[in-house]
C-alpha atoms as a PDB file:
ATOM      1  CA  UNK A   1     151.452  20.055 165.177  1.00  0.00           C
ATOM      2  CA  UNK A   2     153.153  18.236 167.596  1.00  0.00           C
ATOM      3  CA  UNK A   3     153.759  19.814 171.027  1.00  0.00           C
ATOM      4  CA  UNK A   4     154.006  19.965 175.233  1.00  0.00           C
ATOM      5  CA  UNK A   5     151.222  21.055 177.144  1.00  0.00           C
ATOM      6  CA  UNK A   6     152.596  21.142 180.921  1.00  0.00           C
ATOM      7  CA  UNK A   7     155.872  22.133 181.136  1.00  0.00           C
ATOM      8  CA  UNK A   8     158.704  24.565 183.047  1.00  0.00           C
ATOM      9  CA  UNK A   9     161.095  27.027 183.271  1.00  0.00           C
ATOM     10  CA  UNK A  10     163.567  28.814 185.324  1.00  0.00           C
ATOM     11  CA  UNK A  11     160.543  30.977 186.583  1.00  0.00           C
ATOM     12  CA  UNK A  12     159.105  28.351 188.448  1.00  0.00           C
ATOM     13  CA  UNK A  13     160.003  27.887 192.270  1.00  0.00           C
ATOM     14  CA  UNK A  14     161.604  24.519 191.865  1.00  0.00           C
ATOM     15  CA  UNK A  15     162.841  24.624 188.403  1.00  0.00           C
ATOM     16  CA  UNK A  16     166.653  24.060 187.279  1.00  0.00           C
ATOM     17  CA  UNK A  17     167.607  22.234 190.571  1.00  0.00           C
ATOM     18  CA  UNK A  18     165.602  24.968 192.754  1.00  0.00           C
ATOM     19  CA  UNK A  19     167.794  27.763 191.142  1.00  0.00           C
ATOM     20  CA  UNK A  20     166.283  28.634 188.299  1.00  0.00           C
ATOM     21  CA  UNK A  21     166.448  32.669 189.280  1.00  0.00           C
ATOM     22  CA  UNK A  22     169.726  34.684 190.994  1.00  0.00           C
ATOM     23  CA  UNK A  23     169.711  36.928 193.811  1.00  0.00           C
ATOM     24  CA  UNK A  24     168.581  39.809 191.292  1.00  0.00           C
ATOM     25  CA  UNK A  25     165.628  37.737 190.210  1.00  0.00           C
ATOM     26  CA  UNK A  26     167.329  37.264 186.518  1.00  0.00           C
ATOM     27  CA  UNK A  27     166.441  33.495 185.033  1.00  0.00           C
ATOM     28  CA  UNK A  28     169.751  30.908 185.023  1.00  0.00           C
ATOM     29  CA  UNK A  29     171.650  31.577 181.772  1.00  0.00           C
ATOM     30  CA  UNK A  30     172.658  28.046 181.206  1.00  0.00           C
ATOM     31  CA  UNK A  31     169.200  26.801 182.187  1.00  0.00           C
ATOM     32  CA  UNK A  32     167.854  29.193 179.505  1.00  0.00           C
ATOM     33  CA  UNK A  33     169.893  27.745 176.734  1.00  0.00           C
ATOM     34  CA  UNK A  34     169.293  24.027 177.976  1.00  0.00           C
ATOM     35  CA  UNK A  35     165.142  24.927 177.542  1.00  0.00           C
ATOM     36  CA  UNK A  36     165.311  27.000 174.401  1.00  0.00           C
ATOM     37  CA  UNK A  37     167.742  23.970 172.704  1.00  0.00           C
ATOM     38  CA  UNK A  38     165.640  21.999 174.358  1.00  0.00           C
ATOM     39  CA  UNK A  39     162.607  22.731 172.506  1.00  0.00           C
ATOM     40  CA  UNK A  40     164.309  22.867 169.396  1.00  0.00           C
ATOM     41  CA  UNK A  41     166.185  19.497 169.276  1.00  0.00           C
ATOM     42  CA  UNK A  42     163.203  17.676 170.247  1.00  0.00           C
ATOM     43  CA  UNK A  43     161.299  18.845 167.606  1.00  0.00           C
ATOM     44  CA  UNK A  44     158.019  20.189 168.611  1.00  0.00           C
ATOM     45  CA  UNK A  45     155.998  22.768 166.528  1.00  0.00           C
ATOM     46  CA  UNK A  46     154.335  24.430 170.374  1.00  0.00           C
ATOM     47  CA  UNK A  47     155.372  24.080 173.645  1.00  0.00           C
ATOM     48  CA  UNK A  48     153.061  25.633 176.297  1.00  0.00           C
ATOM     49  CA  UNK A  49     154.849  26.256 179.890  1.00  0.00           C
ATOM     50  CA  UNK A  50     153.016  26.480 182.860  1.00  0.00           C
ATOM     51  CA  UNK A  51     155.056  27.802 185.359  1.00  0.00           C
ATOM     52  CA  UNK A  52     154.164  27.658 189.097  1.00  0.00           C
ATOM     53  CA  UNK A  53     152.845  31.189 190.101  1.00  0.00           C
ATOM     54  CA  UNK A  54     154.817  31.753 192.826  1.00  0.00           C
ATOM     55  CA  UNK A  55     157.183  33.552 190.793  1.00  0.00           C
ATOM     56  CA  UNK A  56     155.995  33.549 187.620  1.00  0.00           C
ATOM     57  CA  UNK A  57     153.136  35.849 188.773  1.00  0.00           C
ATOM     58  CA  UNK A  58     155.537  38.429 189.171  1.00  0.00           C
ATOM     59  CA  UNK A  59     156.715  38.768 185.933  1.00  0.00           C
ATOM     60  CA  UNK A  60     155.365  40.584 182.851  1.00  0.00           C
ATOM     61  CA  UNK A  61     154.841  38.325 179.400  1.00  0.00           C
ATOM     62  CA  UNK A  62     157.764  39.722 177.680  1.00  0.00           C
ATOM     63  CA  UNK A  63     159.816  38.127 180.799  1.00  0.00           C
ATOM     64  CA  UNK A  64     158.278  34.726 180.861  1.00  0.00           C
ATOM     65  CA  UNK A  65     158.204  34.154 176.806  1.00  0.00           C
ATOM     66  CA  UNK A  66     162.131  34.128 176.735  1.00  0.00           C
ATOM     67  CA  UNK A  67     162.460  36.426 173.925  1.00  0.00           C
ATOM     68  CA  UNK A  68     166.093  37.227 172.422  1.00  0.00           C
ATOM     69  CA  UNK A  69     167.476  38.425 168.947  1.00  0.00           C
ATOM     70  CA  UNK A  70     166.420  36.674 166.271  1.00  0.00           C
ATOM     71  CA  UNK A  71     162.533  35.259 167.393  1.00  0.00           C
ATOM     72  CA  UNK A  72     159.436  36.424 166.525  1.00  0.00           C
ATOM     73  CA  UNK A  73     156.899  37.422 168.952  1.00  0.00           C
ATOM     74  CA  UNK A  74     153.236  37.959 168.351  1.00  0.00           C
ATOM     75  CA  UNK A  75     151.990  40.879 170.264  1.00  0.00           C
ATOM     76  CA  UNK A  76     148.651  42.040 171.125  1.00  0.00           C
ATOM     77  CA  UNK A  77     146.905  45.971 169.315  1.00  0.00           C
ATOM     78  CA  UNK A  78     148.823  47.195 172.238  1.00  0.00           C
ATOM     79  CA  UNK A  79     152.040  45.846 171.465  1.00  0.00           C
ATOM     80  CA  UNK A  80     152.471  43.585 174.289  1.00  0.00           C
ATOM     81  CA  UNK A  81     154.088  40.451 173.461  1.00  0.00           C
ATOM     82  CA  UNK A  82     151.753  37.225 174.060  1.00  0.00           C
ATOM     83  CA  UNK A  83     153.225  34.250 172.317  1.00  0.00           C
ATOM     84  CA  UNK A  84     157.028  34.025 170.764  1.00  0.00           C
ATOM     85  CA  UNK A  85     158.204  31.868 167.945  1.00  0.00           C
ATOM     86  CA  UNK A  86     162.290  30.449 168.692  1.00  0.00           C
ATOM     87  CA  UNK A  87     163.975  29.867 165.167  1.00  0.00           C
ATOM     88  CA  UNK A  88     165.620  25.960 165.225  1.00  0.00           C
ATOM     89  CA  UNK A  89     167.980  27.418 162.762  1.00  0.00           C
ATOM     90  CA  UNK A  90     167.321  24.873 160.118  1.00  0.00           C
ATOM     91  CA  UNK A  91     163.872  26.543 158.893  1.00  0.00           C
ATOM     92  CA  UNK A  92     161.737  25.261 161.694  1.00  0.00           C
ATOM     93  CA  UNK A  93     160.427  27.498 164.658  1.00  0.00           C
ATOM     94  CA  UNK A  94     158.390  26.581 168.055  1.00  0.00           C
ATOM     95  CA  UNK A  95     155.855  28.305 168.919  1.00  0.00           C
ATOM     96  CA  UNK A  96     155.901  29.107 172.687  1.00  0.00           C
ATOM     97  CA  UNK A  97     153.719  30.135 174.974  1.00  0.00           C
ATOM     98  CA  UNK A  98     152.642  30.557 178.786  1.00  0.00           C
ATOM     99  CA  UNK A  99     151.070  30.071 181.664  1.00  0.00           C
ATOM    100  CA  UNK A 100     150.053  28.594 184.899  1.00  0.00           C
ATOM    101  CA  UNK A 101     150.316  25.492 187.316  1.00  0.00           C
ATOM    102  CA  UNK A 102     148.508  25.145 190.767  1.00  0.00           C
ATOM    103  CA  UNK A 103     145.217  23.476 191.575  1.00  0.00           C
ATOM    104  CA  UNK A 104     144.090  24.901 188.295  1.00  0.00           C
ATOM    105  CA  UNK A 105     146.308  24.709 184.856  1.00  0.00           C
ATOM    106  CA  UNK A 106     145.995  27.387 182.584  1.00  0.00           C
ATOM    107  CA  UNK A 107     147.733  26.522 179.139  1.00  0.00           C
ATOM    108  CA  UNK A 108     148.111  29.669 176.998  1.00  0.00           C
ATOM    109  CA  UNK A 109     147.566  32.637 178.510  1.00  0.00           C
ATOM    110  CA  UNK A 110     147.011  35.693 176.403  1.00  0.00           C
ATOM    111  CA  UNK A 111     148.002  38.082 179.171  1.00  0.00           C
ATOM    112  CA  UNK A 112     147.699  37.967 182.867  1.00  0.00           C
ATOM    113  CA  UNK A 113     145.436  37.376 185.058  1.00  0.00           C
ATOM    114  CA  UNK A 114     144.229  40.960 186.359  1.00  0.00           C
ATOM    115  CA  UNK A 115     145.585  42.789 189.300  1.00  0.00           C
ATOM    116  CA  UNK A 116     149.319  43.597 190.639  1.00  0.00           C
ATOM    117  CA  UNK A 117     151.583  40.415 191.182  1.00  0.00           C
ATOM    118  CA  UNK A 118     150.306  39.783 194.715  1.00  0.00           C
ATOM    119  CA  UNK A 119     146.543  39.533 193.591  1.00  0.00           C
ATOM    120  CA  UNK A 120     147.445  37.526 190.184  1.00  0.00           C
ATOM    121  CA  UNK A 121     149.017  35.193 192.372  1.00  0.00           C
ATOM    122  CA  UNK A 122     146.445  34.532 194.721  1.00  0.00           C
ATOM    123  CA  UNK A 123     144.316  34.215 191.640  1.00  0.00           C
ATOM    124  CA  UNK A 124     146.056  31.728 189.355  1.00  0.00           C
ATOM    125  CA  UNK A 125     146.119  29.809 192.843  1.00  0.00           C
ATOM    126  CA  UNK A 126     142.289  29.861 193.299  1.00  0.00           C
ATOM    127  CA  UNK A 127     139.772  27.159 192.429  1.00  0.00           C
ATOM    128  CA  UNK A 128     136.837  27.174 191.664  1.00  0.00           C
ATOM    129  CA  UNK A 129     134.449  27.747 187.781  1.00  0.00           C
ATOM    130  CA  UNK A 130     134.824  31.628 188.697  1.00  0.00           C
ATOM    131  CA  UNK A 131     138.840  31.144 188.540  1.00  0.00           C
ATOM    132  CA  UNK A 132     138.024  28.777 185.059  1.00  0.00           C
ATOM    133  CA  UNK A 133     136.302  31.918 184.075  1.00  0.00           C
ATOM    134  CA  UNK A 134     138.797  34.078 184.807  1.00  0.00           C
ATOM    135  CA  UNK A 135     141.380  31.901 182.417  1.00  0.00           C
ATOM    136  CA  UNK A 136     139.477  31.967 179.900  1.00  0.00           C
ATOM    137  CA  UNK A 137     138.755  35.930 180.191  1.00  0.00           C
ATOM    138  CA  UNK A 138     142.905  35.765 179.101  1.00  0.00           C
ATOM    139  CA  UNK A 139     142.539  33.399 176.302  1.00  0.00           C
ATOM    140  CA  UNK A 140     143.550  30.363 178.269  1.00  0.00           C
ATOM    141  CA  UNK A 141     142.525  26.889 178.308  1.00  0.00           C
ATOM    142  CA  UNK A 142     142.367  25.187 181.344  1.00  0.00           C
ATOM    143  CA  UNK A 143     143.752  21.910 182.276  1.00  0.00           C
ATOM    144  CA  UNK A 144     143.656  19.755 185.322  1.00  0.00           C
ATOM    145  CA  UNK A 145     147.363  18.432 185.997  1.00  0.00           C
ATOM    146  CA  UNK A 146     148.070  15.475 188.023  1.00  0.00           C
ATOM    147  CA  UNK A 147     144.119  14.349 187.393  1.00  0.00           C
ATOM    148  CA  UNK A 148     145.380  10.833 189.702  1.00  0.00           C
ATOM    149  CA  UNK A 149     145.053  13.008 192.528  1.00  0.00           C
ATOM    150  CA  UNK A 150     141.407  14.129 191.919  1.00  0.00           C
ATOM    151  CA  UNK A 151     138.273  13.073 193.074  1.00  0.00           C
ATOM    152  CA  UNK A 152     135.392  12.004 190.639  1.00  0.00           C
ATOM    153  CA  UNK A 153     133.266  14.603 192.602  1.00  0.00           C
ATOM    154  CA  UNK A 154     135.496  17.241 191.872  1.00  0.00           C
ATOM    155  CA  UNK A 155     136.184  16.347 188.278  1.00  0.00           C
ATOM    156  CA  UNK A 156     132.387  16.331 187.786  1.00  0.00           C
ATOM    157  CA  UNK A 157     131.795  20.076 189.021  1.00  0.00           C
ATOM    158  CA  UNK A 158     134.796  21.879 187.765  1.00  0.00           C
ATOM    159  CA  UNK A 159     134.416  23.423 184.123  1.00  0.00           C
ATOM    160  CA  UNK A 160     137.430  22.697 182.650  1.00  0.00           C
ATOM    161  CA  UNK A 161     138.692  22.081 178.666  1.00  0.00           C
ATOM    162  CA  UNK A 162     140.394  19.399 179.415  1.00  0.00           C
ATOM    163  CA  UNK A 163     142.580  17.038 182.220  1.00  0.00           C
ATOM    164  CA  UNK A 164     145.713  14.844 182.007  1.00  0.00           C
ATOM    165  CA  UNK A 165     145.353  10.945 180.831  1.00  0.00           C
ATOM    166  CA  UNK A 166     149.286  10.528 181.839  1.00  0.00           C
ATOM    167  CA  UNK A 167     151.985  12.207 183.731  1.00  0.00           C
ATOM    168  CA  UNK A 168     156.101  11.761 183.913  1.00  0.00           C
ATOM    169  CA  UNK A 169     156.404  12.783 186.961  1.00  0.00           C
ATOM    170  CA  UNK A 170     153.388  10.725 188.793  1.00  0.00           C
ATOM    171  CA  UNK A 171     154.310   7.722 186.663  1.00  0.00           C
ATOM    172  CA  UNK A 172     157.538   8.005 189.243  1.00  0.00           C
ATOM    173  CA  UNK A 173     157.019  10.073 191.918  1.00  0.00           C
ATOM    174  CA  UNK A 174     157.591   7.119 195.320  1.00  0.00           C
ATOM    175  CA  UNK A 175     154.336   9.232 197.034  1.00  0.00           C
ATOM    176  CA  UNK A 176     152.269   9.876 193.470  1.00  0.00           C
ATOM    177  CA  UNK A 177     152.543   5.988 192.670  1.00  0.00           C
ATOM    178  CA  UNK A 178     152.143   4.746 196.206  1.00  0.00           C
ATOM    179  CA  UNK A 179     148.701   7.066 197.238  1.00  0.00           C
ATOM    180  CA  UNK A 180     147.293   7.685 193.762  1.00  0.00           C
ATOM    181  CA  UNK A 181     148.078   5.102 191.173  1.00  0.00           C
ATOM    182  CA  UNK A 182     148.483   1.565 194.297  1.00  0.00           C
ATOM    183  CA  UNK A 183     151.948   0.934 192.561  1.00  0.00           C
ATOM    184  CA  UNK A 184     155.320   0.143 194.138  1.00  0.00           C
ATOM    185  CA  UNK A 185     156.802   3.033 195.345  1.00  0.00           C
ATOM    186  CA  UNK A 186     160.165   2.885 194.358  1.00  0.00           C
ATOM    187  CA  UNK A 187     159.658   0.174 191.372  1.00  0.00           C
ATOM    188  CA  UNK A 188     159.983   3.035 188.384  1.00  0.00           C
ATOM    189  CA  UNK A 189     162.867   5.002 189.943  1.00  0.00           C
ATOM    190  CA  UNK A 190     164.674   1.343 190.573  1.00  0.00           C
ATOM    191  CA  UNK A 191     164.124   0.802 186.850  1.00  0.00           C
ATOM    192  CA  UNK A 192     165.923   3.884 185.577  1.00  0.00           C
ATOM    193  CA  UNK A 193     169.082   2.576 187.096  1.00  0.00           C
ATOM    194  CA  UNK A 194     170.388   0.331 184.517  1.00  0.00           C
ATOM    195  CA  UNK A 195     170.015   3.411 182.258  1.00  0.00           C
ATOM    196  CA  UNK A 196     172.968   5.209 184.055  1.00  0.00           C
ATOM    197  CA  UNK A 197     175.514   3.366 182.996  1.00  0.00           C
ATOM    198  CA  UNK A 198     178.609   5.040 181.468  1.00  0.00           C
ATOM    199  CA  UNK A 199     179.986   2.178 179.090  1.00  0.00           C
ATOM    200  CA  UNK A 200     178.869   2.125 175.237  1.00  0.00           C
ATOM    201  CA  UNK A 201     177.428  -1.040 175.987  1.00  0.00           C
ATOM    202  CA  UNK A 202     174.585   0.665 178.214  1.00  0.00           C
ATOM    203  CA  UNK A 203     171.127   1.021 177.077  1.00  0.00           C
ATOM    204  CA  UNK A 204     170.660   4.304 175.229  1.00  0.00           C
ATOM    205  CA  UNK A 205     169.582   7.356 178.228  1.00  0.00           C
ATOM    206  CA  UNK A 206     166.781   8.279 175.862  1.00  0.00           C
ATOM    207  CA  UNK A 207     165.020   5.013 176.507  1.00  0.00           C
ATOM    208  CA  UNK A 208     164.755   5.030 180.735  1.00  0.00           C
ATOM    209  CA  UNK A 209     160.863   5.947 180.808  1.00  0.00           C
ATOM    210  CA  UNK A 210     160.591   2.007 179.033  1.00  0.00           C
ATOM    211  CA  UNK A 211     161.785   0.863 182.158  1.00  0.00           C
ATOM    212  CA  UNK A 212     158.440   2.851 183.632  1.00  0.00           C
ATOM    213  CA  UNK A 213     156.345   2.971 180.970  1.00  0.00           C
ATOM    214  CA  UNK A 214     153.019   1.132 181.636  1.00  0.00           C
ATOM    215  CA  UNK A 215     148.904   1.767 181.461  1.00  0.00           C
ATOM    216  CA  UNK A 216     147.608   3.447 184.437  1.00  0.00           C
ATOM    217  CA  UNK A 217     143.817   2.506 184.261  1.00  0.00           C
ATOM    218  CA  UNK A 218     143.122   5.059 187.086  1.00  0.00           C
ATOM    219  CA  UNK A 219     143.314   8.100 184.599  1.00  0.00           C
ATOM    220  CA  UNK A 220     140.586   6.373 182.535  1.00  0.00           C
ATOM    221  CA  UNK A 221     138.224   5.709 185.533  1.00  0.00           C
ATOM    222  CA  UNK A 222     138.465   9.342 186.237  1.00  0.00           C
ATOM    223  CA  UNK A 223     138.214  10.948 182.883  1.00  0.00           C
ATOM    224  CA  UNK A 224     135.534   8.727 181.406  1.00  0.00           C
ATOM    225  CA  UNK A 225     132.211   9.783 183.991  1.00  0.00           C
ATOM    226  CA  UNK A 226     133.991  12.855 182.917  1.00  0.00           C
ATOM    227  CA  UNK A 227     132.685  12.588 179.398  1.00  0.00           C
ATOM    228  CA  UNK A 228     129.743  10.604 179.841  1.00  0.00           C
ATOM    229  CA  UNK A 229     128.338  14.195 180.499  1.00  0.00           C
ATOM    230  CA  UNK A 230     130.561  16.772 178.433  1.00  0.00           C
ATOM    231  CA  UNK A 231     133.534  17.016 176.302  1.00  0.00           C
ATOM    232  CA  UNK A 232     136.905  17.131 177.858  1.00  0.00           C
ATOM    233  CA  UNK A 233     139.713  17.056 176.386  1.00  0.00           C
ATOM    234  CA  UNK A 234     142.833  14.771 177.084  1.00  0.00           C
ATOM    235  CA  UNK A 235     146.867  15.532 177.330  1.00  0.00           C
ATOM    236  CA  UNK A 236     150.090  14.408 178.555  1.00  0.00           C
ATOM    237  CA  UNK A 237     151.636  15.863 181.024  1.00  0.00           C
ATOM    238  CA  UNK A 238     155.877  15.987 180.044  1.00  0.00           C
ATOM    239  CA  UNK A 239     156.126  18.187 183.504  1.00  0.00           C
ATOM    240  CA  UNK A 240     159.969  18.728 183.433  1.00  0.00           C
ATOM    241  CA  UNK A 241     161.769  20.625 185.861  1.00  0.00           C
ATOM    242  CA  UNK A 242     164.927  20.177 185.419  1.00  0.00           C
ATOM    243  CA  UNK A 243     165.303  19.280 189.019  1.00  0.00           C
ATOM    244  CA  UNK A 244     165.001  15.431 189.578  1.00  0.00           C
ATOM    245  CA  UNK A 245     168.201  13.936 188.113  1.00  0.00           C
ATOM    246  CA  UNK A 246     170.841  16.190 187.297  1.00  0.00           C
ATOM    247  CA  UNK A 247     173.344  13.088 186.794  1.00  0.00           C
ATOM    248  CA  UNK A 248     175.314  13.388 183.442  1.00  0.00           C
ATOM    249  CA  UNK A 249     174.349  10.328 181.047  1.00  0.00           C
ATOM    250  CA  UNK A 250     176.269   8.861 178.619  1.00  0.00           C
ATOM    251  CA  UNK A 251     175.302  10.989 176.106  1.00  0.00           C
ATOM    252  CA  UNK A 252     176.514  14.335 177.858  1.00  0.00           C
ATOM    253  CA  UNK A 253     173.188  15.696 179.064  1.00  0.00           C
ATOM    254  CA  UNK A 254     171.465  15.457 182.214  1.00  0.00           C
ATOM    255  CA  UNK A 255     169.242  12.602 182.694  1.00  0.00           C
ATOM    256  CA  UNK A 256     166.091  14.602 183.410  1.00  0.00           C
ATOM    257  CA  UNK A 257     167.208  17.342 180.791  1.00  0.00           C
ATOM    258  CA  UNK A 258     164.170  19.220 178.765  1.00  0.00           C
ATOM    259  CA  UNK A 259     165.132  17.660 175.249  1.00  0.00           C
ATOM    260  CA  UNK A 260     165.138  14.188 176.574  1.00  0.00           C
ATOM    261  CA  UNK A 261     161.584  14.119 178.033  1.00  0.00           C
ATOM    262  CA  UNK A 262     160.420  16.074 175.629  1.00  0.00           C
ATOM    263  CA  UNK A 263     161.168  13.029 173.449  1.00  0.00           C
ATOM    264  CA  UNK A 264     159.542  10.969 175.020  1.00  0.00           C
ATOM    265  CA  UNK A 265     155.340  11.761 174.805  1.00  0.00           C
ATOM    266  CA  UNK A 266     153.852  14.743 173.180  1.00  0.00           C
ATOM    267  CA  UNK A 267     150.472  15.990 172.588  1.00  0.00           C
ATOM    268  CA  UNK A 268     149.560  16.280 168.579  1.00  0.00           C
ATOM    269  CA  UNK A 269     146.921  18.744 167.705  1.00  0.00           C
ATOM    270  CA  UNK A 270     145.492  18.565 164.475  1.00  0.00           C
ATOM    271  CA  UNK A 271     145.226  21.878 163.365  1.00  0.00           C
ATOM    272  CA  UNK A 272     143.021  23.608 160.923  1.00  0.00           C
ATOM    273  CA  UNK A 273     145.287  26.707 158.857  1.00  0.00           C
ATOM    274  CA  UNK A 274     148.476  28.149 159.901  1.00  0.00           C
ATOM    275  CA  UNK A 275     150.209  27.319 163.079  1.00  0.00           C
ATOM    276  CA  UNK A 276     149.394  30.056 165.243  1.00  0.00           C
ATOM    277  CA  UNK A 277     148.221  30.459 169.073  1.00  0.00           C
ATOM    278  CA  UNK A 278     144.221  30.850 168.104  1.00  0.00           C
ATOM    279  CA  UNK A 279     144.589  27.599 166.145  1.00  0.00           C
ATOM    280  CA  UNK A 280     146.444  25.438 168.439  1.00  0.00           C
ATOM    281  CA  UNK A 281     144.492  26.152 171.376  1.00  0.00           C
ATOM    282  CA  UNK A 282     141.149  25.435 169.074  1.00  0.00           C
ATOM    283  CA  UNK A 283     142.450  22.226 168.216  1.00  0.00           C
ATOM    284  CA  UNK A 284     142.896  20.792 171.942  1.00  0.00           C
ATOM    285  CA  UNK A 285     139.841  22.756 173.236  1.00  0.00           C
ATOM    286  CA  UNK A 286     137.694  20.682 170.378  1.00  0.00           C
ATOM    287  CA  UNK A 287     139.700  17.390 170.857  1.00  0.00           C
ATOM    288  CA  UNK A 288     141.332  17.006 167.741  1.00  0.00           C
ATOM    289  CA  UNK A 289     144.386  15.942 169.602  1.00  0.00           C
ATOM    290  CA  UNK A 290     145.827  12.914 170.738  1.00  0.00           C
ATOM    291  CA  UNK A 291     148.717  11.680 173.146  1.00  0.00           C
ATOM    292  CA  UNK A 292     151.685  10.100 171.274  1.00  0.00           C
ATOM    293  CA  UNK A 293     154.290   7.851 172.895  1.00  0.00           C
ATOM    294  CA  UNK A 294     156.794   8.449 170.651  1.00  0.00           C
ATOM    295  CA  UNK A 295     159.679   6.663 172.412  1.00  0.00           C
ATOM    296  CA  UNK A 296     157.585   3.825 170.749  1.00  0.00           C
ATOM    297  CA  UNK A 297     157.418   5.284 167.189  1.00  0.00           C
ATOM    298  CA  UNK A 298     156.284   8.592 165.547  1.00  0.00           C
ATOM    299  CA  UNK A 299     152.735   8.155 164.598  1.00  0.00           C
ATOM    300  CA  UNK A 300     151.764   8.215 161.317  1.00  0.00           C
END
């Protein structure tokens, strides 16, 4: 199954261009259709979102799962929706998912973290193995994001499933690649340049993370002490927004839009029996997954 774990939506606070919800609270229409076409045209099998809880904290499951006519959503004995499959319309459907992104990453919630919004936010942006424990109470795994801007202390104390081994947006980021990962700061968004060019003769949009693209041995200092001790589990982190390059490529779309990253690394669980949320999650948790680069190649 081939899939995102780290990704966002209108619901979080900087998604689509900062404006991912109106005055009324009510998600961006056209940013909607961009991430449910999105997921379909880059063909994943699960996408997990992990909003920022600053507004997604606020909002019930039903809300953040993007369900309209036509998908089918798994709901709990209670009836409350947890996970939602979006038909491709060609016989294919994703199955998507939620949750959170702060200190902590929690990839699959079940349902939300207890209380009203106010105390679910101040909980999904806790630390700490009781806020791990807490996750997991909900069905979640839990992820560190941006692992480059850990310390091997930390790593070593905190009980998570699993932590990033590669991120889009650190692998650019001028601050993230100058303070984390010693690289020039503006060498990888100075790359994407000749990608922005209008004529036929351009390089194809889809291929601007090769002018980035490289080995960050920092991740792999960090992750191995890591599992010298215990298993953790590795992802990618795809991260889009929707809010770092809203210039129109070539090809008509944006150049940061959530098909095009999504084509370009994905996390592959092998999993045992149906696709389904129990078996998906099972399959990362136990590390029968693996990053792909697929702007290289599909694996095979």
């Amino acid at each position: 199954a081939r899939g995102i774990i780290h990704s966002h939506s209108p619901y979080s606070h900087d998604g689509c261009d900062g404006e991912g919800l109106d005055a009324n609270g009510n998600p961006d229409a056209t940013c909607v259709a961009h991430l449910r076409q999105g997921i379909c045209d880059a063909a994943e099998d699960f996408v997990f979102l992990t909003d920022h809880p600053a507004n997604m904290a606020a909002y019930e499951l039903d809300k953040l799962l993007f369900i309209q006519p036509g998908d089918e959503p798994l709901t709990d004995p209670d009836g409350a929706p947890f996970a939602n499959f979006i038909p491709c319309g060609d016989g294919r459907r994703v199955l998507l998912m939620t949750g959170t992104e702060d200190t902590l990453m929690s990839v699959g919630v079940d349902k939300h973290l207890p209380g009203d919004p106010a105390a679910r936010k101040a909980l999904y942006e806790s630390d700490g193995e009781a806020t791990v424990q807490a996750m997991h109470d909900v069905g979640a795994l839990v992820f560190i994001a941006h692992t480059e801007s850990r310390t091997p202390d930390y790593l070593k104390t905190i009980p998570v499933d699993g932590v990033e081994i590669f991120n889009i947006h650190a692998a650019i980021d001028p601050d993230i690649r100058r303070d984390y990962l010693g690289l020039d700061a503006f060498a990888a968004g100075a790359s994407i340049l000749p990608f922005t060019r209008q004529d036929e003769d351009g390089p194809q949009p889809d291929l601007a993370i090769l002018g980035f693209l490289q080995d960050f041995p920092e991740y792999g200092k960090l992750w191995d002490p890591m599992l010298a001790e215990r298993h953790v589990s590795a992802s990618v982190g795809t991260d889009v927004h929707e809010n770092s390059f809203p210039g129109i490529m070539r090809d008509g779309e944006r150049g940061d839009s959530f098909r095009r990253l999504r084509r370009w690394i994905s996390n592959v669980a092998l999993v045992d029996g149906l696709l389904a949320p129990s078996t998906v999650k099972a399959a990362v948790k136990a590390g029968r997954s693996y990053v792909a680069f697929e702007i290289l190649g599909g694996p095979s």
